[in-house]
N, C-alpha and C. Protein backbone atom coordinates (compact mmCIF):
# COMPACT_ATOMS: atom_id res chain seq x y z
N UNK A 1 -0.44 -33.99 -59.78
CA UNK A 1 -0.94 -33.46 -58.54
C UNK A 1 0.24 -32.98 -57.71
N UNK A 2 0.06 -32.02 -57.13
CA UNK A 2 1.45 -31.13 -56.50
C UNK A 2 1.20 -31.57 -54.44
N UNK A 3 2.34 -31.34 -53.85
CA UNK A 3 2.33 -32.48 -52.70
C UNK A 3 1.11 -30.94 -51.67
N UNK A 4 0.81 -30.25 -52.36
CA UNK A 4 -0.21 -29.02 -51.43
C UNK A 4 -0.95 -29.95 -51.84
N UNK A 5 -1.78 -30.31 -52.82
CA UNK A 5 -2.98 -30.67 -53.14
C UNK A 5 -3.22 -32.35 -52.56
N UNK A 6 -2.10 -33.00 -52.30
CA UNK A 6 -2.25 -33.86 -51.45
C UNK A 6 -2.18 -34.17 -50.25
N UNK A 7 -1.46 -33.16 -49.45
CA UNK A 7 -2.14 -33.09 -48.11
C UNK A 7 -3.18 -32.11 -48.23
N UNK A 8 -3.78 -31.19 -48.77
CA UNK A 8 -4.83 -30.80 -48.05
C UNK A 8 -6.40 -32.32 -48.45
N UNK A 9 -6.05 -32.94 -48.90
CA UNK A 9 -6.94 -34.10 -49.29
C UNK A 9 -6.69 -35.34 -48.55
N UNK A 10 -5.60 -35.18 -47.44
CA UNK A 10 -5.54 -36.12 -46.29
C UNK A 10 -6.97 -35.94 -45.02
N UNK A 11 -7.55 -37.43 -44.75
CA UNK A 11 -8.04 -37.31 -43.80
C UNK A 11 -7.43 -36.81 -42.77
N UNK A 12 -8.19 -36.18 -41.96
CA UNK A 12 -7.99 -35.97 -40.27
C UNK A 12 -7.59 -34.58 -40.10
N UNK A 13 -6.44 -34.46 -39.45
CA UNK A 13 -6.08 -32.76 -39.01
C UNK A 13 -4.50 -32.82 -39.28
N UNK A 14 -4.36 -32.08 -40.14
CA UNK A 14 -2.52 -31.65 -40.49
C UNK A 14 -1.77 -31.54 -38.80
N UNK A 15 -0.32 -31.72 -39.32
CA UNK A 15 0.49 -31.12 -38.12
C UNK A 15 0.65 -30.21 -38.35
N UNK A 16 0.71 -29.31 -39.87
CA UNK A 16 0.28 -27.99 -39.52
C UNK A 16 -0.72 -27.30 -38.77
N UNK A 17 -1.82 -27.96 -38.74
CA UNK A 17 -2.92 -27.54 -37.75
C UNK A 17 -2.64 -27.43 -36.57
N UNK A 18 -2.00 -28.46 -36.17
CA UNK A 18 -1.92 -28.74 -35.12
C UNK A 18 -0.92 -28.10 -34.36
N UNK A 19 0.31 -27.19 -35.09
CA UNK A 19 1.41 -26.46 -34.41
C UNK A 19 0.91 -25.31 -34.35
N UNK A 20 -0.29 -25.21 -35.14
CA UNK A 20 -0.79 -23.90 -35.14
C UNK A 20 -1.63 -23.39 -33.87
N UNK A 21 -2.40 -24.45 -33.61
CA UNK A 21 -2.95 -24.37 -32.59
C UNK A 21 -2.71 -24.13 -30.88
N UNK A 22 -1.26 -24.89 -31.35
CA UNK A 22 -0.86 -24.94 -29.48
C UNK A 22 0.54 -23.98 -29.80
N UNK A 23 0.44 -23.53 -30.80
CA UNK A 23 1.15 -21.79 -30.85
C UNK A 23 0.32 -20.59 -30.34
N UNK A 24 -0.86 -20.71 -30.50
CA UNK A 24 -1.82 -19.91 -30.39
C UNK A 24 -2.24 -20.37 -28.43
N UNK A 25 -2.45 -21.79 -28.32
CA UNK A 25 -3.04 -21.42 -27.16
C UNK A 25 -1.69 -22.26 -25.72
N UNK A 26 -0.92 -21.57 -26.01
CA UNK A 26 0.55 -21.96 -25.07
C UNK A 26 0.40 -20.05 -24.53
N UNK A 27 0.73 -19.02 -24.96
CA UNK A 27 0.68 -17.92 -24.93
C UNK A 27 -0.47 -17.36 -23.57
N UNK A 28 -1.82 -18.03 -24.08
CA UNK A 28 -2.77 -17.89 -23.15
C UNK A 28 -2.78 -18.45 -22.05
N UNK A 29 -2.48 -19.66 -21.70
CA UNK A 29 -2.15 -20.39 -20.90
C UNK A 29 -0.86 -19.66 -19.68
N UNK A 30 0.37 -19.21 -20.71
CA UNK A 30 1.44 -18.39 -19.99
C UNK A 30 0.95 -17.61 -19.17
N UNK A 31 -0.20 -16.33 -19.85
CA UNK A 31 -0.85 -15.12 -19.39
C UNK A 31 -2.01 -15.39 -18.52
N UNK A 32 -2.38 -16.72 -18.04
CA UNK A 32 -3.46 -16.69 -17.56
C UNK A 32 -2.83 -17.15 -15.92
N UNK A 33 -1.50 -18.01 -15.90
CA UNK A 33 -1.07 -18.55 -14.57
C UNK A 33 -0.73 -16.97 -13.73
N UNK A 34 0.36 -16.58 -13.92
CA UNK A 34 0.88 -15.17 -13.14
C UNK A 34 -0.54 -14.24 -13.17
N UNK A 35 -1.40 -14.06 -13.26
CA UNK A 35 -2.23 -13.06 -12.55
C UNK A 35 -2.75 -13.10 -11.42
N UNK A 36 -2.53 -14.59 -10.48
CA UNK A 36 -3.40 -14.11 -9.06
C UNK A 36 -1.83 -13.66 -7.86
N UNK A 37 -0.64 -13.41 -8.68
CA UNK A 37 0.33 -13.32 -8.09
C UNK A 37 0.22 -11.75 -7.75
N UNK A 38 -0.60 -11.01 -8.88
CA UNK A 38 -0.91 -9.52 -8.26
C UNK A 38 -1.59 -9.35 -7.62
N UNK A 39 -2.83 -10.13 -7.39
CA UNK A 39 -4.06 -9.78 -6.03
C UNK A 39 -3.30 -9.75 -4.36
N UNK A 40 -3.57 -8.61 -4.10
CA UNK A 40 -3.57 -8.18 -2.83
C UNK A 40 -3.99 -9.14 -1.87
N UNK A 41 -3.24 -9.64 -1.23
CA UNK A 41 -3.25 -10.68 0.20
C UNK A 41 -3.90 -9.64 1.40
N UNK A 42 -5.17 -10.71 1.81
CA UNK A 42 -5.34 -9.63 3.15
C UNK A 42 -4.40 -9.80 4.33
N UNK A 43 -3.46 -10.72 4.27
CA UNK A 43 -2.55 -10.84 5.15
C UNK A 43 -1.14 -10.13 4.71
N UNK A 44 -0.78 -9.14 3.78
CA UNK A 44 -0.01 -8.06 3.50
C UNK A 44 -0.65 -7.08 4.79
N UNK A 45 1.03 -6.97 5.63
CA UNK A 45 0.47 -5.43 6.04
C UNK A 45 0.36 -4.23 5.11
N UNK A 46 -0.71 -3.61 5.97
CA UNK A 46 -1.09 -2.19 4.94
C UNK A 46 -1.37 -0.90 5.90
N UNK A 47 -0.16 0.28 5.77
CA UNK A 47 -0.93 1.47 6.80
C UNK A 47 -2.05 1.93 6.16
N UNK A 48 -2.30 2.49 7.74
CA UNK A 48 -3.59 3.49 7.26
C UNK A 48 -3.50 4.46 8.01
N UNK A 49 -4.34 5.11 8.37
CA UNK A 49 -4.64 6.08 9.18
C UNK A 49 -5.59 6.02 10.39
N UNK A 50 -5.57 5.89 11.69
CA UNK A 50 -6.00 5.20 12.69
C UNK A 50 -7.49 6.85 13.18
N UNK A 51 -8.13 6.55 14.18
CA UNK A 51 -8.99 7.20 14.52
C UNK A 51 -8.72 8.78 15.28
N UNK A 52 -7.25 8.69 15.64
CA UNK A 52 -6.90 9.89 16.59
C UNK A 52 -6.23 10.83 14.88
N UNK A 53 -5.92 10.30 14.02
CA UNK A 53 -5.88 11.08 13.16
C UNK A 53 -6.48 12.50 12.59
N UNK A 54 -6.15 13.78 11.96
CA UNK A 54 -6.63 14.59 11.63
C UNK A 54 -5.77 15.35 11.34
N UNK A 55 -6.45 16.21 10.38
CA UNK A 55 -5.31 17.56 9.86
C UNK A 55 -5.82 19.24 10.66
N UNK A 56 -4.73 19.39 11.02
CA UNK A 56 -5.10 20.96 11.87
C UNK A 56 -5.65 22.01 10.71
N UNK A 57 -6.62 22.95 11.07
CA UNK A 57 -7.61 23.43 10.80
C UNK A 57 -6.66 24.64 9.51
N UNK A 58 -5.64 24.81 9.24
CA UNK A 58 -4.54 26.22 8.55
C UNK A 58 -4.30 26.96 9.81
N UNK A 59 -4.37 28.36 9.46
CA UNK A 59 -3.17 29.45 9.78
C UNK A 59 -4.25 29.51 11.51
N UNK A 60 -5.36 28.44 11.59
CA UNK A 60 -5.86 29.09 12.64
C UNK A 60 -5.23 28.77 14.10
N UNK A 61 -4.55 27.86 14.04
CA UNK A 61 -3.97 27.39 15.39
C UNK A 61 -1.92 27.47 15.30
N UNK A 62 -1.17 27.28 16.06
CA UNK A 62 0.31 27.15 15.99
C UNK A 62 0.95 26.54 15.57
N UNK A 63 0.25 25.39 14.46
CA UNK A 63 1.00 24.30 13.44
C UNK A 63 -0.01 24.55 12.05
N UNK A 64 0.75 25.48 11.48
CA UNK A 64 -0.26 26.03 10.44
C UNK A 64 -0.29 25.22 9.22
N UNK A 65 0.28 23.95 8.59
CA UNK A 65 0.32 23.04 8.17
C UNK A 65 0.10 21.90 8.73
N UNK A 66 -0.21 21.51 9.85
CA UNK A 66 0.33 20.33 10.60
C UNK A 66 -0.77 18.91 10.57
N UNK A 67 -0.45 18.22 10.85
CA UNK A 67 -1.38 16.81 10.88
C UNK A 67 -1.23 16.04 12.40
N UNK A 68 -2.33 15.85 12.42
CA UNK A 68 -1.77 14.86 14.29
C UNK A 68 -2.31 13.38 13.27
N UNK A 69 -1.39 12.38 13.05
CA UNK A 69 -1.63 10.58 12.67
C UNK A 69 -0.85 10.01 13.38
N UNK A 70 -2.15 9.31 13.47
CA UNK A 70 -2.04 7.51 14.07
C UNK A 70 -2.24 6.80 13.20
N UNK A 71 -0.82 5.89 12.68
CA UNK A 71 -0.38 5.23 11.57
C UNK A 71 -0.38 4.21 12.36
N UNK A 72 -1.46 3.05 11.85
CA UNK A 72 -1.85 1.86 11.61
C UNK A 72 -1.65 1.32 10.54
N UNK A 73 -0.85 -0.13 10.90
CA UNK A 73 -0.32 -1.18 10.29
C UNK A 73 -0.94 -2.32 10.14
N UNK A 74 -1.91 -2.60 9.56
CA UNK A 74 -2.79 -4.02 9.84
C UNK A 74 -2.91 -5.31 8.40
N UNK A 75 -3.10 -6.12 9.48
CA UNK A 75 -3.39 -7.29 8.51
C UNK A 75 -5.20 -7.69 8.67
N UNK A 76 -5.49 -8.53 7.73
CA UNK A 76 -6.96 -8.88 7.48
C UNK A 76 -7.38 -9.68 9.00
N UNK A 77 -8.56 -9.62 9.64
CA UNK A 77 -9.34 -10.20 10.59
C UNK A 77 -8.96 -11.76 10.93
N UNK A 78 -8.13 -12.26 9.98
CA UNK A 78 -8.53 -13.52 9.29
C UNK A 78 -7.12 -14.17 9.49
N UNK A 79 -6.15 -13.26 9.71
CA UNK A 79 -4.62 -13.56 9.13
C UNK A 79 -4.06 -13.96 10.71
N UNK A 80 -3.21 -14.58 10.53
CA UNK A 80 -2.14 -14.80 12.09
C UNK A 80 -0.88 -14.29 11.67
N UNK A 81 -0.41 -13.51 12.93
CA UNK A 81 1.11 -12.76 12.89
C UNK A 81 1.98 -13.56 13.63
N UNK A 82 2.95 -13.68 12.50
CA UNK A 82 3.83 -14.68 13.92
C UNK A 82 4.09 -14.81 14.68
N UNK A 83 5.29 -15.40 15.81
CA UNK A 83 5.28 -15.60 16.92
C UNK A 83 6.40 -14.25 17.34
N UNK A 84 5.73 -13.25 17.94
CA UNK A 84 7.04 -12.13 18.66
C UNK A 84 6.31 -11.27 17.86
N UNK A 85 5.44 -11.28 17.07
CA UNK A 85 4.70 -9.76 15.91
C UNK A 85 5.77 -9.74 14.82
N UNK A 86 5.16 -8.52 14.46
CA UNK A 86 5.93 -7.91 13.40
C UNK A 86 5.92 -6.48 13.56
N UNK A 87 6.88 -6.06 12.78
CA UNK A 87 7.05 -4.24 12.80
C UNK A 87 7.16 -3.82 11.39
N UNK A 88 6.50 -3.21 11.42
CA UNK A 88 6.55 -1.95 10.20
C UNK A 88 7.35 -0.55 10.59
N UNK A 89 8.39 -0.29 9.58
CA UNK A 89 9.66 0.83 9.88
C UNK A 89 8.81 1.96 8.76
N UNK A 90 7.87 2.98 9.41
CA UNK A 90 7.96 4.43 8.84
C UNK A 90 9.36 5.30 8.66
N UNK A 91 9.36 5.15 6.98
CA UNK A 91 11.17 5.80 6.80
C UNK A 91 10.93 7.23 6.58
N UNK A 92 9.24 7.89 5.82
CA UNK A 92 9.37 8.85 5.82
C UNK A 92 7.91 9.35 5.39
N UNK A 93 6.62 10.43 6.15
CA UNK A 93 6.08 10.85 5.14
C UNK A 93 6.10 12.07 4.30
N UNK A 94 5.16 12.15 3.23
CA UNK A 94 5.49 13.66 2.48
C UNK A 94 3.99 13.85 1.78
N UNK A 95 4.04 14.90 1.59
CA UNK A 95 2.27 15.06 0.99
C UNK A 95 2.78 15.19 -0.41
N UNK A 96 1.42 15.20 -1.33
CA UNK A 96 1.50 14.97 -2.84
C UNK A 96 2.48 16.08 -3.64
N UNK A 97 2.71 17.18 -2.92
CA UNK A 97 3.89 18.32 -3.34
C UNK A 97 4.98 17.49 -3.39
N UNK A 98 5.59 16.33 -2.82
CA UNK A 98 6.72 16.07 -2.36
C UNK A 98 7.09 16.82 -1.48
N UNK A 99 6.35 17.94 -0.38
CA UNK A 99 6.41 18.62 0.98
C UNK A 99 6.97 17.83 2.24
N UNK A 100 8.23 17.31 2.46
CA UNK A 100 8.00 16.12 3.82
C UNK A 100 6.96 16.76 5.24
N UNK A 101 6.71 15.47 6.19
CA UNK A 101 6.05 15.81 6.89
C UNK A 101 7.08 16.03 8.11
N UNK A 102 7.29 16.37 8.89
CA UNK A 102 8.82 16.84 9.93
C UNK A 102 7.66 16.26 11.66
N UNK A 103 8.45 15.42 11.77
CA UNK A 103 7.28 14.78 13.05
C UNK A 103 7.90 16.18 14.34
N UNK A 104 7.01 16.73 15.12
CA UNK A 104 7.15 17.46 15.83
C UNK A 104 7.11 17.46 17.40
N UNK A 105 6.46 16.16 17.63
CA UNK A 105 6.03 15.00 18.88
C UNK A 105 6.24 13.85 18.31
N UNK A 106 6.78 12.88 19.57
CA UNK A 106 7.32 11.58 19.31
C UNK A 106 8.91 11.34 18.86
N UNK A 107 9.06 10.22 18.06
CA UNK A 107 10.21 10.00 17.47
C UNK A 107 10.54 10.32 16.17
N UNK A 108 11.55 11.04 15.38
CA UNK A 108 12.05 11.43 13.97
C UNK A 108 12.19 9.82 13.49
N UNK A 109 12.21 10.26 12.00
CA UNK A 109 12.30 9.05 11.49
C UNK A 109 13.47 8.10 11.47
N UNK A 110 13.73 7.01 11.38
CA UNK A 110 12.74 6.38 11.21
C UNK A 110 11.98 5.97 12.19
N UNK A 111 10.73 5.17 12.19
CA UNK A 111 10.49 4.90 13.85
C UNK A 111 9.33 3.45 13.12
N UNK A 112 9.20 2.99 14.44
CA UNK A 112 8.59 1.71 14.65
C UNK A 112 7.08 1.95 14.66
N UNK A 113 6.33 0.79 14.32
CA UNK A 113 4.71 0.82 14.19
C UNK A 113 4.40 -0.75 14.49
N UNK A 114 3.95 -1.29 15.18
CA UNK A 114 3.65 -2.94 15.17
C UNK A 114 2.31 -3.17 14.70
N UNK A 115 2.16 -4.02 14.05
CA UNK A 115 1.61 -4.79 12.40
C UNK A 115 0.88 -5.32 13.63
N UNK A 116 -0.66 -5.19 13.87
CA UNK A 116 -1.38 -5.74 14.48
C UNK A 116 -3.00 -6.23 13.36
N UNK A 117 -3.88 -6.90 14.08
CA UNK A 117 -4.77 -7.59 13.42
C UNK A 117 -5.73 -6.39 13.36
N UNK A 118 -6.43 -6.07 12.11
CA UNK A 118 -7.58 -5.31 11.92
C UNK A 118 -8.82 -5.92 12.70
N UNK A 119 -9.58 -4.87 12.98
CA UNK A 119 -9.40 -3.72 13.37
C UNK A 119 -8.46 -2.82 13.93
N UNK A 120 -7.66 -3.25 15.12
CA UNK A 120 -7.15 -3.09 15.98
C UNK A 120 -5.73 -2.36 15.50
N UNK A 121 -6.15 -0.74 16.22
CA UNK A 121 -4.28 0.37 15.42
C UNK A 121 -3.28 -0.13 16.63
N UNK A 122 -1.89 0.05 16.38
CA UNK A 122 -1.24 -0.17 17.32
C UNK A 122 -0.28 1.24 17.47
N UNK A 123 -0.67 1.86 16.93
CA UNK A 123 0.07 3.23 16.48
C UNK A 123 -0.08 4.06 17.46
N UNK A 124 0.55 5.18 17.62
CA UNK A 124 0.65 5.98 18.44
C UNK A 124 0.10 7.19 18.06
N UNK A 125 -0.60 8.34 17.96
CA UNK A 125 -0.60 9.27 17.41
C UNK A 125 0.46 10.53 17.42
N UNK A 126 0.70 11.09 16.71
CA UNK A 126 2.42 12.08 16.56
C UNK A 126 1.58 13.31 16.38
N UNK A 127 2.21 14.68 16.13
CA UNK A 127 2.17 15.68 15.78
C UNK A 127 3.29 15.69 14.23
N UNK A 128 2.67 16.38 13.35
CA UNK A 128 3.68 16.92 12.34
C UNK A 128 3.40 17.73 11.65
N UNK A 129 4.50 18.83 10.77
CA UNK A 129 4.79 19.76 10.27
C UNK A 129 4.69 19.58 8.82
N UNK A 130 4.12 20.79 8.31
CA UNK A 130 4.65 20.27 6.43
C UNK A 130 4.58 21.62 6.23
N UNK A 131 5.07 21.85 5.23
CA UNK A 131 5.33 23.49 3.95
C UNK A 131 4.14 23.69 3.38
N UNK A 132 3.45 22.80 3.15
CA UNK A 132 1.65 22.92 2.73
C UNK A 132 0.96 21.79 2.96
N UNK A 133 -0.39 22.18 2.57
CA UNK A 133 -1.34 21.01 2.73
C UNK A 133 -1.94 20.38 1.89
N UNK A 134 -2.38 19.45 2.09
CA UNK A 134 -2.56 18.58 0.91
C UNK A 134 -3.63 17.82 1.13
N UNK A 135 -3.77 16.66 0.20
CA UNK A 135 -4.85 15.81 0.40
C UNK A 135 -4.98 14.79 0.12
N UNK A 136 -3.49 14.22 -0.15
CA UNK A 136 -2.88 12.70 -0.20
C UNK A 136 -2.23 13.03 0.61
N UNK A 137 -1.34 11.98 1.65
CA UNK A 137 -0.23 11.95 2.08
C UNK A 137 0.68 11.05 1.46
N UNK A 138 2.06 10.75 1.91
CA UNK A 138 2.95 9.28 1.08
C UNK A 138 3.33 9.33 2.09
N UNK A 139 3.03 7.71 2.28
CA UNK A 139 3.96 6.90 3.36
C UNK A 139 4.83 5.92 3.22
N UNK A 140 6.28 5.98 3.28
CA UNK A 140 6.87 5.15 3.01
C UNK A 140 8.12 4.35 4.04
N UNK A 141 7.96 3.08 3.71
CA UNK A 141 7.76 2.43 4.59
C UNK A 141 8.12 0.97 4.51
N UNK A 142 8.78 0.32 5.64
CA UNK A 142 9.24 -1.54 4.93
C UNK A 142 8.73 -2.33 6.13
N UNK A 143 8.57 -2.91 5.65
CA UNK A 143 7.98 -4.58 6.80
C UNK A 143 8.76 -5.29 7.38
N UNK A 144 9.56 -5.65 8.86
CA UNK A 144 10.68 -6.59 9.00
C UNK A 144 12.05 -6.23 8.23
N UNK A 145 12.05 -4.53 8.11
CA UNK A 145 13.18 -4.61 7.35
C UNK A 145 13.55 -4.91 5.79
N UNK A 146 12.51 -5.17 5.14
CA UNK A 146 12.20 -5.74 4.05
C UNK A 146 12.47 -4.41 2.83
N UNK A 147 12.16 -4.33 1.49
CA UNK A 147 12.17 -3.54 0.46
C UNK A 147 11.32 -2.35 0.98
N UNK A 148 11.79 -1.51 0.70
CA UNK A 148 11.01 0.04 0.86
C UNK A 148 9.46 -0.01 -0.04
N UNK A 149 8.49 0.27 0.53
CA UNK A 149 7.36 0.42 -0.14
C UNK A 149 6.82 2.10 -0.19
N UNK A 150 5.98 2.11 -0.72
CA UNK A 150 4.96 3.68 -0.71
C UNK A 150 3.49 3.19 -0.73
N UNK A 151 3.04 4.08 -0.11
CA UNK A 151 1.45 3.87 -0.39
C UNK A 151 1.15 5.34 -0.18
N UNK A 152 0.19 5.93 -1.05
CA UNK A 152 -0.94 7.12 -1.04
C UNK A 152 -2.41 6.82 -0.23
N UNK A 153 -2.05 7.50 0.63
CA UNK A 153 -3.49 7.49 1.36
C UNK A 153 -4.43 8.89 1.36
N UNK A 154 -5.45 9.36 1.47
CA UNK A 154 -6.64 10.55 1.21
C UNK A 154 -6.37 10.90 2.82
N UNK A 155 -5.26 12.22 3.04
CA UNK A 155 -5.47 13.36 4.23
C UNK A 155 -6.57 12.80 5.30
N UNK A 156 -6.57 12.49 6.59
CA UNK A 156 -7.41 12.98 7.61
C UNK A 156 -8.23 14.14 7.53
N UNK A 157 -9.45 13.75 8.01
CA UNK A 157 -10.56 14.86 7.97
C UNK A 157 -9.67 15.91 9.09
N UNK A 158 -10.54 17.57 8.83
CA UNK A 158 -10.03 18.59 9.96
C UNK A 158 -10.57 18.38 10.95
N UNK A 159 -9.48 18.64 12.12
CA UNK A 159 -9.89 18.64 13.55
C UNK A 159 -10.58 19.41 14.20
N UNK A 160 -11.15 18.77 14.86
CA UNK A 160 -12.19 19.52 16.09
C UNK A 160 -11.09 20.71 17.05
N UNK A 161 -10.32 20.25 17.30
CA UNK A 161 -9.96 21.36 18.74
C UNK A 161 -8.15 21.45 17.61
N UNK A 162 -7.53 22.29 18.78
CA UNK A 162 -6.31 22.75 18.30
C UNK A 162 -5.08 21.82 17.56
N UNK A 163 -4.46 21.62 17.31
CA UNK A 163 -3.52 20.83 16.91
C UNK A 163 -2.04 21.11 17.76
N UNK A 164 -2.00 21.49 19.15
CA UNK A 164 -0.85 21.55 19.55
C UNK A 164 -0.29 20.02 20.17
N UNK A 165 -1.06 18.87 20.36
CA UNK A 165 -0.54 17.89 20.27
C UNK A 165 -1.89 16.82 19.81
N UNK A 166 -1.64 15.67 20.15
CA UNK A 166 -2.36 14.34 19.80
C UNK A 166 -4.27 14.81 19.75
N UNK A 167 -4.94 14.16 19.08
CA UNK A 167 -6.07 14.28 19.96
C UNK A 167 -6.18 13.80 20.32
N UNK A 168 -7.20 13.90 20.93
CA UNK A 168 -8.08 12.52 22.16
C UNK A 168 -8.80 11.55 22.10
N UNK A 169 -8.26 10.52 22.29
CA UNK A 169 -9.04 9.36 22.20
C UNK A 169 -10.34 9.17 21.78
C-alpha cells in the first residue's frame, strides 16, 4: 500500500484540506474588509452648484461664453463642522474642453468658499469667461488646504435675463 492510499483512507479531514481551504477563504476575507473605505461619507465636503447659478444664453448678451456660479460646499444635514468652520480653496475651474473658466467678477483664483451644512450655499455667486461652452464643468479644489481634488459637475441651466453680472436671488 503506497503512503497516497493511506491517507486518503484516514478518518476525518486531511491538513491538506484544510490549507486548502483557508487558502481559498483568507483572500475573501482580505477583499471583503477595505470596501466600505470607498463609500462616500455624507460628511465629505462636496461642491455643487448653488441656486443663483446659470450659463449665459451664447453670442446673445456681452459674455458670449460666460457662466454666473454659486459654488457651494456642503456637508450632509446630519454632519457637524468644527469649531471656527471649514474652507474649501477653489484652485481652478475649466469645462470638459479643458477651456479654463477666467472669473470676471469677484476674486481670481484661488479663492475661498466656506463648507457649510446642506442645504444651506455659502457661496457667493461670480461672473466667468470661457473659450466655449460646455456641459460639464471641472472644479478643482482642496479642503483645509488638504490634497487637490476634481469633481465633474452637469453646466447650470440657461439664464433668464443677461449675464453681465450675478443673478438675482
Amino acid at each position: 500500500m503506497s503512503d497516497v492510499d493511506l491517507e486518503d483512507k484516514k478518518p476525518g479531514v486531511s491538513r491538506r484540506t484544510v490549507a486548502k481551504a483557508i487558502a481559498w477563504s483568507v483572500p475573501a476575507v482580505a477583499l471583503a474588509v477595505p470596501a466600505p473605505a470607498y463609500a462616500a461619507s455624507p460628511c465629505t465636503p462636496v461642491p455643487s452648484f448653488g441656486g443663483q447659478s446659470c450659463k449665459c444664453p451664447g453670442g446673445s448678451t456681452n459674455v458670449k461664453f460666460g457662466y454666473i456660479l454659486q459654488i457651494c460646499v456642503t456637508v450632509g444635514n446630519q454632519c457637524a463642522l468644527p469649531p471656527g468652520g471649514l474652507v474649501a480653496t477653489i484652485t481652478n475651474i475649466e469645462n470638459n474642453s479643458g477651456k479654463p473658466l477666467t472669473p470676471l467678477t469677484g476674486p481670481g483664483y484661488p479663492f475661498n468658499v466656506p463648507v457649510t451644512v446642506a442645504p444651506d450655499c455659502g457661496g457667493t455667486a461670480y461672473l466667468f469667461d470661457s473659450e466655449s461652452s460646455a456641459s460639464t464643468l471641472i472644479i478643482s479644489y482642496n479642503i483645509g488646504g488638504g490634497p487637490t481634488q476634481t469633481i465633474s459637475l452637469a453646466a447650470p441651466p440657461d439664464c433668464a435675463a443677461n449675464c453681465s453680472g450675478p443673478a438675482p436671488a
